[in-house]
Protein backbone atom coordinates (compact mmCIF):
# COMPACT_ATOMS: atom_id res chain seq x y z
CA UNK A 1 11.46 17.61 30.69
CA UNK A 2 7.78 16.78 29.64
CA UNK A 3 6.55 13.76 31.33
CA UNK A 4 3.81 11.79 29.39
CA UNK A 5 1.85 8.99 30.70
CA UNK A 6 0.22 5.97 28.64
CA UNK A 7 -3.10 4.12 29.97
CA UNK A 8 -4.51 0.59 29.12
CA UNK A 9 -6.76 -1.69 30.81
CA UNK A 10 -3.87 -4.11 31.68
CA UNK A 11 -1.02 -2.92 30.19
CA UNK A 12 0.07 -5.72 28.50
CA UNK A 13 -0.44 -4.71 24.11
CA UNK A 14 -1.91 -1.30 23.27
CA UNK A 15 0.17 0.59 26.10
CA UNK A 16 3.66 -0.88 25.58
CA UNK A 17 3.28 -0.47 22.04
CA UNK A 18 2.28 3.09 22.14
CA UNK A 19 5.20 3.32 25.26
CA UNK A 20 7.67 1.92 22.26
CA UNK A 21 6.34 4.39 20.03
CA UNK A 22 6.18 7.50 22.21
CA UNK A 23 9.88 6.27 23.46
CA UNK A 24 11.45 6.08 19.75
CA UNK A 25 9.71 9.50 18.29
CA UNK A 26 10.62 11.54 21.49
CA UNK A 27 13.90 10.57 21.14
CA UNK A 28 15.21 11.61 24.82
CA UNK A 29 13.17 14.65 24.45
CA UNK A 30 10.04 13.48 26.98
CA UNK A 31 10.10 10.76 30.03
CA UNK A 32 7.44 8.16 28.90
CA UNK A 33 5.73 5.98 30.85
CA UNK A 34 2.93 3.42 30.73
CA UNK A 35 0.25 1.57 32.76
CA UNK A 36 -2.48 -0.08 33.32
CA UNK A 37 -5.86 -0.17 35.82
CA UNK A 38 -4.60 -4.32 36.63
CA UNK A 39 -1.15 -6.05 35.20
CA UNK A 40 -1.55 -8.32 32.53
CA UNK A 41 2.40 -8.97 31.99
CA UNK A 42 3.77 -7.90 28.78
CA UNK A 43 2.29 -10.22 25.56
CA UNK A 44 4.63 -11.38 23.49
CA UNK A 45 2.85 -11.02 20.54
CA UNK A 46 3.02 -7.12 21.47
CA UNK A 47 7.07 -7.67 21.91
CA UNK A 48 7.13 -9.46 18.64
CA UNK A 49 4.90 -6.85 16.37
CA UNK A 50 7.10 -3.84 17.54
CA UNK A 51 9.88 -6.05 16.79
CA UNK A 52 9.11 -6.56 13.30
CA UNK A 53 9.05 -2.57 13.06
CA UNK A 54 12.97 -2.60 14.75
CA UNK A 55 11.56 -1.56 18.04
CA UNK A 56 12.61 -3.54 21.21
CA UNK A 57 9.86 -3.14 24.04
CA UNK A 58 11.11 -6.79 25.63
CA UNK A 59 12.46 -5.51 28.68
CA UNK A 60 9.15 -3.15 29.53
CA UNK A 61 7.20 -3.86 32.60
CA UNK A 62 3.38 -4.36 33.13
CA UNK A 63 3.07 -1.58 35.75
CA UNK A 64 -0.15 -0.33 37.98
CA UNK A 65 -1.44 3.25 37.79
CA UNK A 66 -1.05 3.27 41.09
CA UNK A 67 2.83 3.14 41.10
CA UNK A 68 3.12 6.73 39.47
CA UNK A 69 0.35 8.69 41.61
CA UNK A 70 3.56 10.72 42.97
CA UNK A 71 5.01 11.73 39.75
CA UNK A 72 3.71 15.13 38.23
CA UNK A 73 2.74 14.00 34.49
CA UNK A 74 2.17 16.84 31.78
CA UNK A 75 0.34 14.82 29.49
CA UNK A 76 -1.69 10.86 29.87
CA UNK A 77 -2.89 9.46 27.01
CA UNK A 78 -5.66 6.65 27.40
CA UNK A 79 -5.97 4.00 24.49
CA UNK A 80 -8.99 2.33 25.32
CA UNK A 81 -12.41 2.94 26.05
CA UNK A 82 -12.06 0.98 29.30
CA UNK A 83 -9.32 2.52 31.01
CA UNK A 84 -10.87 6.22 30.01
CA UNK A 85 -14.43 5.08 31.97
CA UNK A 86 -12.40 3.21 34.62
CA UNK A 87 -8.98 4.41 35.75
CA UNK A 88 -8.82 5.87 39.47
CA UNK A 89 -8.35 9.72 39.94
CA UNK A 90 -4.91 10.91 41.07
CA UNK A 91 -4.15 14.33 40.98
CA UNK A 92 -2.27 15.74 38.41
CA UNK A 93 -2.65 19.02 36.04
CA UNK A 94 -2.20 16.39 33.13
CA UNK A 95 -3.84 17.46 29.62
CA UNK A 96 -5.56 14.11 29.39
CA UNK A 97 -5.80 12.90 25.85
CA UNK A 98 -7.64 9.60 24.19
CA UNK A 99 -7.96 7.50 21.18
CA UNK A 100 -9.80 3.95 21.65
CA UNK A 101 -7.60 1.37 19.81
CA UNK A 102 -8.55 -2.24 18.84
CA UNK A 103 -7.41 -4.69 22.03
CA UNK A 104 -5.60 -7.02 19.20
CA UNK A 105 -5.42 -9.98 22.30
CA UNK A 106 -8.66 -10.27 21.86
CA UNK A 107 -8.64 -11.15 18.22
CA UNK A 108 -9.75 -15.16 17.70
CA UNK A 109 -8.46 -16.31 14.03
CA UNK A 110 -5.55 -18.55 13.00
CA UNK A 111 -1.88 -16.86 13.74
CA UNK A 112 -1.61 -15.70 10.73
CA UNK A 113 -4.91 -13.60 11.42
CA UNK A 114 -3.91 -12.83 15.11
CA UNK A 115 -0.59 -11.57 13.70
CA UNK A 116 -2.02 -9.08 10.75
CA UNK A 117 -4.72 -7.84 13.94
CA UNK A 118 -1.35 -6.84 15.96
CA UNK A 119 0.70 -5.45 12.77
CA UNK A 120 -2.71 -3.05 12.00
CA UNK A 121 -3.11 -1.99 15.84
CA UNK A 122 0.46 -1.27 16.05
CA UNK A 123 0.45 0.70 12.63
CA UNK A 124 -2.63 3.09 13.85
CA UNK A 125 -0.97 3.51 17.45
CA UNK A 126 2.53 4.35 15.51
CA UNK A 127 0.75 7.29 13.71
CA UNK A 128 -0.58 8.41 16.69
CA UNK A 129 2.38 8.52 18.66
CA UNK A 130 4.15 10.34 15.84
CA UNK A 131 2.05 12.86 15.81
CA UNK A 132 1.41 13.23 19.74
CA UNK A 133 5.27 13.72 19.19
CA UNK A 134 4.97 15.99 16.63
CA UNK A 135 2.42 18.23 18.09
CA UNK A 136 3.31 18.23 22.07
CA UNK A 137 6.75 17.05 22.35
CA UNK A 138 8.52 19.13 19.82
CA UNK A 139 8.46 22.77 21.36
């Protein structure tokens, strides 16, 4: 079973949501997994956008990269700049993919405009992961 791996700065928005994502199209098909260079906990503004798309991602963990040097990914997928430049070597044969996605935590508006920030980050990360699934997952 393909094994893919999902990379943040702190694992806390853009990684669980793509972890969600990756988890629902994959369907059983591929472990998923996700991390970050520090912990930032879960947000729960992250837990409440996928939930508005029927997607449950409130029991996920904020986990280290460090915790899954000894597993033998096929694929990790960074989603921000940050965690491309910055996240420690460990070996693997992993085809490394990336797309930079807004951090929507770090959006500064009313909640209103904090919420639409999340809904449009989790919308471009969605289409991603569909068609990550789509192209690598699906053979």
């Amino acid at each position: 079973m393909k094994k893919a791996l999902v990379l943040c700065t702190g694992n806390s928005c853009r990684s669980q949501i793509a972890e969600g994502y990756l988890k629902h199209f994959a369907n059983g098909k591929a472990e998923i997994y996700s991390a970050g260079i520090e912990t930032h906990g879960v947000n729960p503004k992250a837990i409440e956008t996928m939930a508005a798309d029927g997607i449950d991602i409130s029991n996920h963990t904020s986990n280290n990269v460090d915790e899954y040097t000894n597993i033998d990914f096929d694929y990790v997928i960074t989603v921000c700049d940050h965690a491309k430049e910055s996240c420690p070597y460990f070996p693997t044969k992993a085809v490394k993919l990336h797309c930079n996605f807004p951090d929507p935590a770090k959006v500064k508006g009313t909640e209103e405009e904090v919420k639409a920030e999340f809904a449009s980050v989790r919308k471009m990360i969605k289409s991603y992961c569909e068609n990550f699934v789509n192209e690598y997952l699906t053979q």
